[in-house]
C-alpha atoms as a PDB file:
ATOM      1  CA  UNK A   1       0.000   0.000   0.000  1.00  0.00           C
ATOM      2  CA  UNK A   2       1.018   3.475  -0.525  1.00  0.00           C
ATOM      3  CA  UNK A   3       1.485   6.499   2.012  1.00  0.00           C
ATOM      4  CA  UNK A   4       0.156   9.760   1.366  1.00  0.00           C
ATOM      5  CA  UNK A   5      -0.073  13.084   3.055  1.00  0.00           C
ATOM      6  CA  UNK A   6      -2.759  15.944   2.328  1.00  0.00           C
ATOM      7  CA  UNK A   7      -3.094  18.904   3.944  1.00  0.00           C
ATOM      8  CA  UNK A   8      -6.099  20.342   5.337  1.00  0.00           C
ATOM      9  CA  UNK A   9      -6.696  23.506   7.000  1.00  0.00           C
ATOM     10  CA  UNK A  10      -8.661  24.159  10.659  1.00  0.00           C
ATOM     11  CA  UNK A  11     -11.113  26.205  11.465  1.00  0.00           C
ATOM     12  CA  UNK A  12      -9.337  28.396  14.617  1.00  0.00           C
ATOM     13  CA  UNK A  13      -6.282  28.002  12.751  1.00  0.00           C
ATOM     14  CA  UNK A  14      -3.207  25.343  12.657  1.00  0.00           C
ATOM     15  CA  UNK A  15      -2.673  22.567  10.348  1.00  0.00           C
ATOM     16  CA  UNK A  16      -4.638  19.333   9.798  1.00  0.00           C
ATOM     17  CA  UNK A  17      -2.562  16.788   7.815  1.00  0.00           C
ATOM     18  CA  UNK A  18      -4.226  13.761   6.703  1.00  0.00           C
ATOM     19  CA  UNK A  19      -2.277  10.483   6.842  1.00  0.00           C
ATOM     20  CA  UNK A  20      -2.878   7.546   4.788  1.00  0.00           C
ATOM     21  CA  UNK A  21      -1.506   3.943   4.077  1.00  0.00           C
ATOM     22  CA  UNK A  22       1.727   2.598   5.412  1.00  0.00           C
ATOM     23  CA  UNK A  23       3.808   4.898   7.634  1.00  0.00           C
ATOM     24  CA  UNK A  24       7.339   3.591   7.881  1.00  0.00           C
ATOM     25  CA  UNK A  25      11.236   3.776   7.095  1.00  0.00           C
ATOM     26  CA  UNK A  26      10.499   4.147   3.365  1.00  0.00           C
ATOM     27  CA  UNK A  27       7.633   6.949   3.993  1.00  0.00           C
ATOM     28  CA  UNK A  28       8.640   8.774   6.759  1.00  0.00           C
ATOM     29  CA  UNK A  29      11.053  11.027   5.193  1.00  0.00           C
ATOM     30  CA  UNK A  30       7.372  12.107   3.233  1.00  0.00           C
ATOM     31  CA  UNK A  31       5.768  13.195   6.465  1.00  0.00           C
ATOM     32  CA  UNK A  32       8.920  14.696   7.996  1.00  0.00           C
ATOM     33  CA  UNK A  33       9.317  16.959   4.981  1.00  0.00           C
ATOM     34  CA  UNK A  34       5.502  18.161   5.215  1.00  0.00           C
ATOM     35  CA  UNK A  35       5.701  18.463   9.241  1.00  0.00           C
ATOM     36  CA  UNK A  36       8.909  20.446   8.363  1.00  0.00           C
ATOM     37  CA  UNK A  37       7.536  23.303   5.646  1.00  0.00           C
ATOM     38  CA  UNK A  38       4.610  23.452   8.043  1.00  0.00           C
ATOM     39  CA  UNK A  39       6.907  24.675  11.038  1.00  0.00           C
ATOM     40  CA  UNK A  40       9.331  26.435   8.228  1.00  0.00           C
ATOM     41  CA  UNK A  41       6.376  28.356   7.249  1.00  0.00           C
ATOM     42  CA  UNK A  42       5.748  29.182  11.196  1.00  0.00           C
ATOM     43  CA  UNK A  43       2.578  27.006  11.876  1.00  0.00           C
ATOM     44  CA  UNK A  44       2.951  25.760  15.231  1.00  0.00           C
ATOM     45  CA  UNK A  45       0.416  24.109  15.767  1.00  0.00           C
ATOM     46  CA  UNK A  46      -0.334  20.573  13.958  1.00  0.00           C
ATOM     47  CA  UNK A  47      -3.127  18.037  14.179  1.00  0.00           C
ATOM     48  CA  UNK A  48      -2.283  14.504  12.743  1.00  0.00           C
ATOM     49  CA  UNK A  49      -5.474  12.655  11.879  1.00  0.00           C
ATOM     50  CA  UNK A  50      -3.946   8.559  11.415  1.00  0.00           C
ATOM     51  CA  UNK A  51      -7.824   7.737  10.609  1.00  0.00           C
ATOM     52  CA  UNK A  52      -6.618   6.052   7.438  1.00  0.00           C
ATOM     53  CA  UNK A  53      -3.410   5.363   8.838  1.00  0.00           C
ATOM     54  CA  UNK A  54      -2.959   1.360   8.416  1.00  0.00           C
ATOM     55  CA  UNK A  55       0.427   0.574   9.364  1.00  0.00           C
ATOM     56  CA  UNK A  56       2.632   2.522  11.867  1.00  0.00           C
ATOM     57  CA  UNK A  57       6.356   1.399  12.369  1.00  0.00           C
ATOM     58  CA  UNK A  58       8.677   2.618  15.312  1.00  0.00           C
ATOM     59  CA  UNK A  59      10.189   5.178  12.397  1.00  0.00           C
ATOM     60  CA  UNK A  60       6.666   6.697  12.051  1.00  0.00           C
ATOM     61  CA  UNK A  61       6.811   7.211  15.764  1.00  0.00           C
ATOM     62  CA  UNK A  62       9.861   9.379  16.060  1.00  0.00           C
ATOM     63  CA  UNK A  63       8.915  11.199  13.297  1.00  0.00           C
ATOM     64  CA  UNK A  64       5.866  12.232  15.249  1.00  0.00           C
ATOM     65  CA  UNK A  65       7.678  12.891  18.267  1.00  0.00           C
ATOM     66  CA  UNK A  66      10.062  15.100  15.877  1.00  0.00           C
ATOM     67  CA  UNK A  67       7.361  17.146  14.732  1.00  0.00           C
ATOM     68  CA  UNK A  68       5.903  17.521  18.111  1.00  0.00           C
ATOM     69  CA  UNK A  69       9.374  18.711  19.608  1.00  0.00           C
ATOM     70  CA  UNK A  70       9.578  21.198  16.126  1.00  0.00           C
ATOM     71  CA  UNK A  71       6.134  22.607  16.997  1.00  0.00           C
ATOM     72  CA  UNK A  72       7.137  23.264  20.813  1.00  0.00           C
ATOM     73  CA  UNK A  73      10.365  24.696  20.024  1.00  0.00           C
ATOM     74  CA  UNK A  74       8.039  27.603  18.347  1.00  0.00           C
ATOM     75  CA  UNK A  75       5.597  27.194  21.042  1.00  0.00           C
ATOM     76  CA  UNK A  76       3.105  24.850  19.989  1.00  0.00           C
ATOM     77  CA  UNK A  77       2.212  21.225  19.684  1.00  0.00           C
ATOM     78  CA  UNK A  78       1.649  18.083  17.491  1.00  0.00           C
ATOM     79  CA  UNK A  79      -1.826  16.097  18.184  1.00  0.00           C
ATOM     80  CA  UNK A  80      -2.569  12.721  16.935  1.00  0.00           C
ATOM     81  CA  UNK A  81      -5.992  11.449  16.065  1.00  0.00           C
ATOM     82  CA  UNK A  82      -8.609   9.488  14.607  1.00  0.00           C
ATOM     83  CA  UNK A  83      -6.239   5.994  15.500  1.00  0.00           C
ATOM     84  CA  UNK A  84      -7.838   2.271  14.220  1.00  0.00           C
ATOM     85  CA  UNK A  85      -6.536  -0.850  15.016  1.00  0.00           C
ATOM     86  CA  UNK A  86      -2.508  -1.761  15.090  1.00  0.00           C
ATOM     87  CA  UNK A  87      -1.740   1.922  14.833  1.00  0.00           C
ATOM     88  CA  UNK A  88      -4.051   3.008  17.568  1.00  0.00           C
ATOM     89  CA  UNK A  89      -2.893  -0.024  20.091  1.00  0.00           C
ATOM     90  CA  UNK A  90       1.006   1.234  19.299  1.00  0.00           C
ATOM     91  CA  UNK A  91       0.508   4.270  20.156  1.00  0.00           C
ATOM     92  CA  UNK A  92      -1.344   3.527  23.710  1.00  0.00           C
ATOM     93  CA  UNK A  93       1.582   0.196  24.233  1.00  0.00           C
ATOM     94  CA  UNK A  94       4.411   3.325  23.244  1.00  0.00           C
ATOM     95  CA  UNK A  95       3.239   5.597  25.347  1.00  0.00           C
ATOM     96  CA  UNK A  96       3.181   8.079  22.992  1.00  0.00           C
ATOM     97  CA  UNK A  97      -0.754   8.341  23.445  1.00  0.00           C
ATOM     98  CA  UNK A  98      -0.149  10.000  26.238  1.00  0.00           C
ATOM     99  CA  UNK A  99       2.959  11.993  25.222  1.00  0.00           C
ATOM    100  CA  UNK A 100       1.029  13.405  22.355  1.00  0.00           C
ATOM    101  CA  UNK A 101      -2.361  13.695  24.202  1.00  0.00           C
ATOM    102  CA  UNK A 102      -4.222  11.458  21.362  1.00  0.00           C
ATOM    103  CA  UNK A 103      -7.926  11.392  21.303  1.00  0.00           C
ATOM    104  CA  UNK A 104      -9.654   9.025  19.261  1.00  0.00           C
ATOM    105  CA  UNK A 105     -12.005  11.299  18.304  1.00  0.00           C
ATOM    106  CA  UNK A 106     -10.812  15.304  18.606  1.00  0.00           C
ATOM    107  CA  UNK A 107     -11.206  16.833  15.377  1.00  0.00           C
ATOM    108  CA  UNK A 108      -9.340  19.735  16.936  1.00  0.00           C
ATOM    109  CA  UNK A 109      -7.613  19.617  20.135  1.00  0.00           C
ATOM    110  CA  UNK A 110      -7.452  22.994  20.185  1.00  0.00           C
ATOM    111  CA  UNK A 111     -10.638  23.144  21.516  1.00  0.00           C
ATOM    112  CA  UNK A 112      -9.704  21.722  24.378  1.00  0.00           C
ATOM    113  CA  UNK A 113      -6.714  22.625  26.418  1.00  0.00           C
ATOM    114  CA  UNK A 114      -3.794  21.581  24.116  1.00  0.00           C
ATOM    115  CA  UNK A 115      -1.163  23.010  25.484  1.00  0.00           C
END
Protein backbone atom coordinates (compact mmCIF):
# COMPACT_ATOMS: atom_id res chain seq x y z
CA UNK A 1 0.00 0.00 0.00
CA UNK A 2 1.02 3.47 -0.53
CA UNK A 3 1.49 6.50 2.01
CA UNK A 4 0.16 9.76 1.37
CA UNK A 5 -0.07 13.08 3.06
CA UNK A 6 -2.76 15.94 2.33
CA UNK A 7 -3.09 18.90 3.94
CA UNK A 8 -6.10 20.34 5.34
CA UNK A 9 -6.70 23.51 7.00
CA UNK A 10 -8.66 24.16 10.66
CA UNK A 11 -11.11 26.21 11.46
CA UNK A 12 -9.34 28.40 14.62
CA UNK A 13 -6.28 28.00 12.75
CA UNK A 14 -3.21 25.34 12.66
CA UNK A 15 -2.67 22.57 10.35
CA UNK A 16 -4.64 19.33 9.80
CA UNK A 17 -2.56 16.79 7.82
CA UNK A 18 -4.23 13.76 6.70
CA UNK A 19 -2.28 10.48 6.84
CA UNK A 20 -2.88 7.55 4.79
CA UNK A 21 -1.51 3.94 4.08
CA UNK A 22 1.73 2.60 5.41
CA UNK A 23 3.81 4.90 7.63
CA UNK A 24 7.34 3.59 7.88
CA UNK A 25 11.24 3.78 7.10
CA UNK A 26 10.50 4.15 3.36
CA UNK A 27 7.63 6.95 3.99
CA UNK A 28 8.64 8.77 6.76
CA UNK A 29 11.05 11.03 5.19
CA UNK A 30 7.37 12.11 3.23
CA UNK A 31 5.77 13.20 6.47
CA UNK A 32 8.92 14.70 8.00
CA UNK A 33 9.32 16.96 4.98
CA UNK A 34 5.50 18.16 5.22
CA UNK A 35 5.70 18.46 9.24
CA UNK A 36 8.91 20.45 8.36
CA UNK A 37 7.54 23.30 5.65
CA UNK A 38 4.61 23.45 8.04
CA UNK A 39 6.91 24.68 11.04
CA UNK A 40 9.33 26.43 8.23
CA UNK A 41 6.38 28.36 7.25
CA UNK A 42 5.75 29.18 11.20
CA UNK A 43 2.58 27.01 11.88
CA UNK A 44 2.95 25.76 15.23
CA UNK A 45 0.42 24.11 15.77
CA UNK A 46 -0.33 20.57 13.96
CA UNK A 47 -3.13 18.04 14.18
CA UNK A 48 -2.28 14.50 12.74
CA UNK A 49 -5.47 12.65 11.88
CA UNK A 50 -3.95 8.56 11.42
CA UNK A 51 -7.82 7.74 10.61
CA UNK A 52 -6.62 6.05 7.44
CA UNK A 53 -3.41 5.36 8.84
CA UNK A 54 -2.96 1.36 8.42
CA UNK A 55 0.43 0.57 9.36
CA UNK A 56 2.63 2.52 11.87
CA UNK A 57 6.36 1.40 12.37
CA UNK A 58 8.68 2.62 15.31
CA UNK A 59 10.19 5.18 12.40
CA UNK A 60 6.67 6.70 12.05
CA UNK A 61 6.81 7.21 15.76
CA UNK A 62 9.86 9.38 16.06
CA UNK A 63 8.92 11.20 13.30
CA UNK A 64 5.87 12.23 15.25
CA UNK A 65 7.68 12.89 18.27
CA UNK A 66 10.06 15.10 15.88
CA UNK A 67 7.36 17.15 14.73
CA UNK A 68 5.90 17.52 18.11
CA UNK A 69 9.37 18.71 19.61
CA UNK A 70 9.58 21.20 16.13
CA UNK A 71 6.13 22.61 17.00
CA UNK A 72 7.14 23.26 20.81
CA UNK A 73 10.37 24.70 20.02
CA UNK A 74 8.04 27.60 18.35
CA UNK A 75 5.60 27.19 21.04
CA UNK A 76 3.11 24.85 19.99
CA UNK A 77 2.21 21.23 19.68
CA UNK A 78 1.65 18.08 17.49
CA UNK A 79 -1.83 16.10 18.18
CA UNK A 80 -2.57 12.72 16.93
CA UNK A 81 -5.99 11.45 16.07
CA UNK A 82 -8.61 9.49 14.61
CA UNK A 83 -6.24 5.99 15.50
CA UNK A 84 -7.84 2.27 14.22
CA UNK A 85 -6.54 -0.85 15.02
CA UNK A 86 -2.51 -1.76 15.09
CA UNK A 87 -1.74 1.92 14.83
CA UNK A 88 -4.05 3.01 17.57
CA UNK A 89 -2.89 -0.02 20.09
CA UNK A 90 1.01 1.23 19.30
CA UNK A 91 0.51 4.27 20.16
CA UNK A 92 -1.34 3.53 23.71
CA UNK A 93 1.58 0.20 24.23
CA UNK A 94 4.41 3.33 23.24
CA UNK A 95 3.24 5.60 25.35
CA UNK A 96 3.18 8.08 22.99
CA UNK A 97 -0.75 8.34 23.44
CA UNK A 98 -0.15 10.00 26.24
CA UNK A 99 2.96 11.99 25.22
CA UNK A 100 1.03 13.41 22.35
CA UNK A 101 -2.36 13.70 24.20
CA UNK A 102 -4.22 11.46 21.36
CA UNK A 103 -7.93 11.39 21.30
CA UNK A 104 -9.65 9.02 19.26
CA UNK A 105 -12.01 11.30 18.30
CA UNK A 106 -10.81 15.30 18.61
CA UNK A 107 -11.21 16.83 15.38
CA UNK A 108 -9.34 19.73 16.94
CA UNK A 109 -7.61 19.62 20.13
CA UNK A 110 -7.45 22.99 20.18
CA UNK A 111 -10.64 23.14 21.52
CA UNK A 112 -9.70 21.72 24.38
CA UNK A 113 -6.71 22.63 26.42
CA UNK A 114 -3.79 21.58 24.12
CA UNK A 115 -1.16 23.01 25.48
Amino acid sequence: MTFSVRYAGRDGGGARLQLAGELDLSTAPELTAAIDRLTEAGESRVLLDLADLTFCDSTGMAVFVRGDNRAAAQGGWLRLTGARGRVERVLRVTGLADVLRYEPDTVDPASRSAS
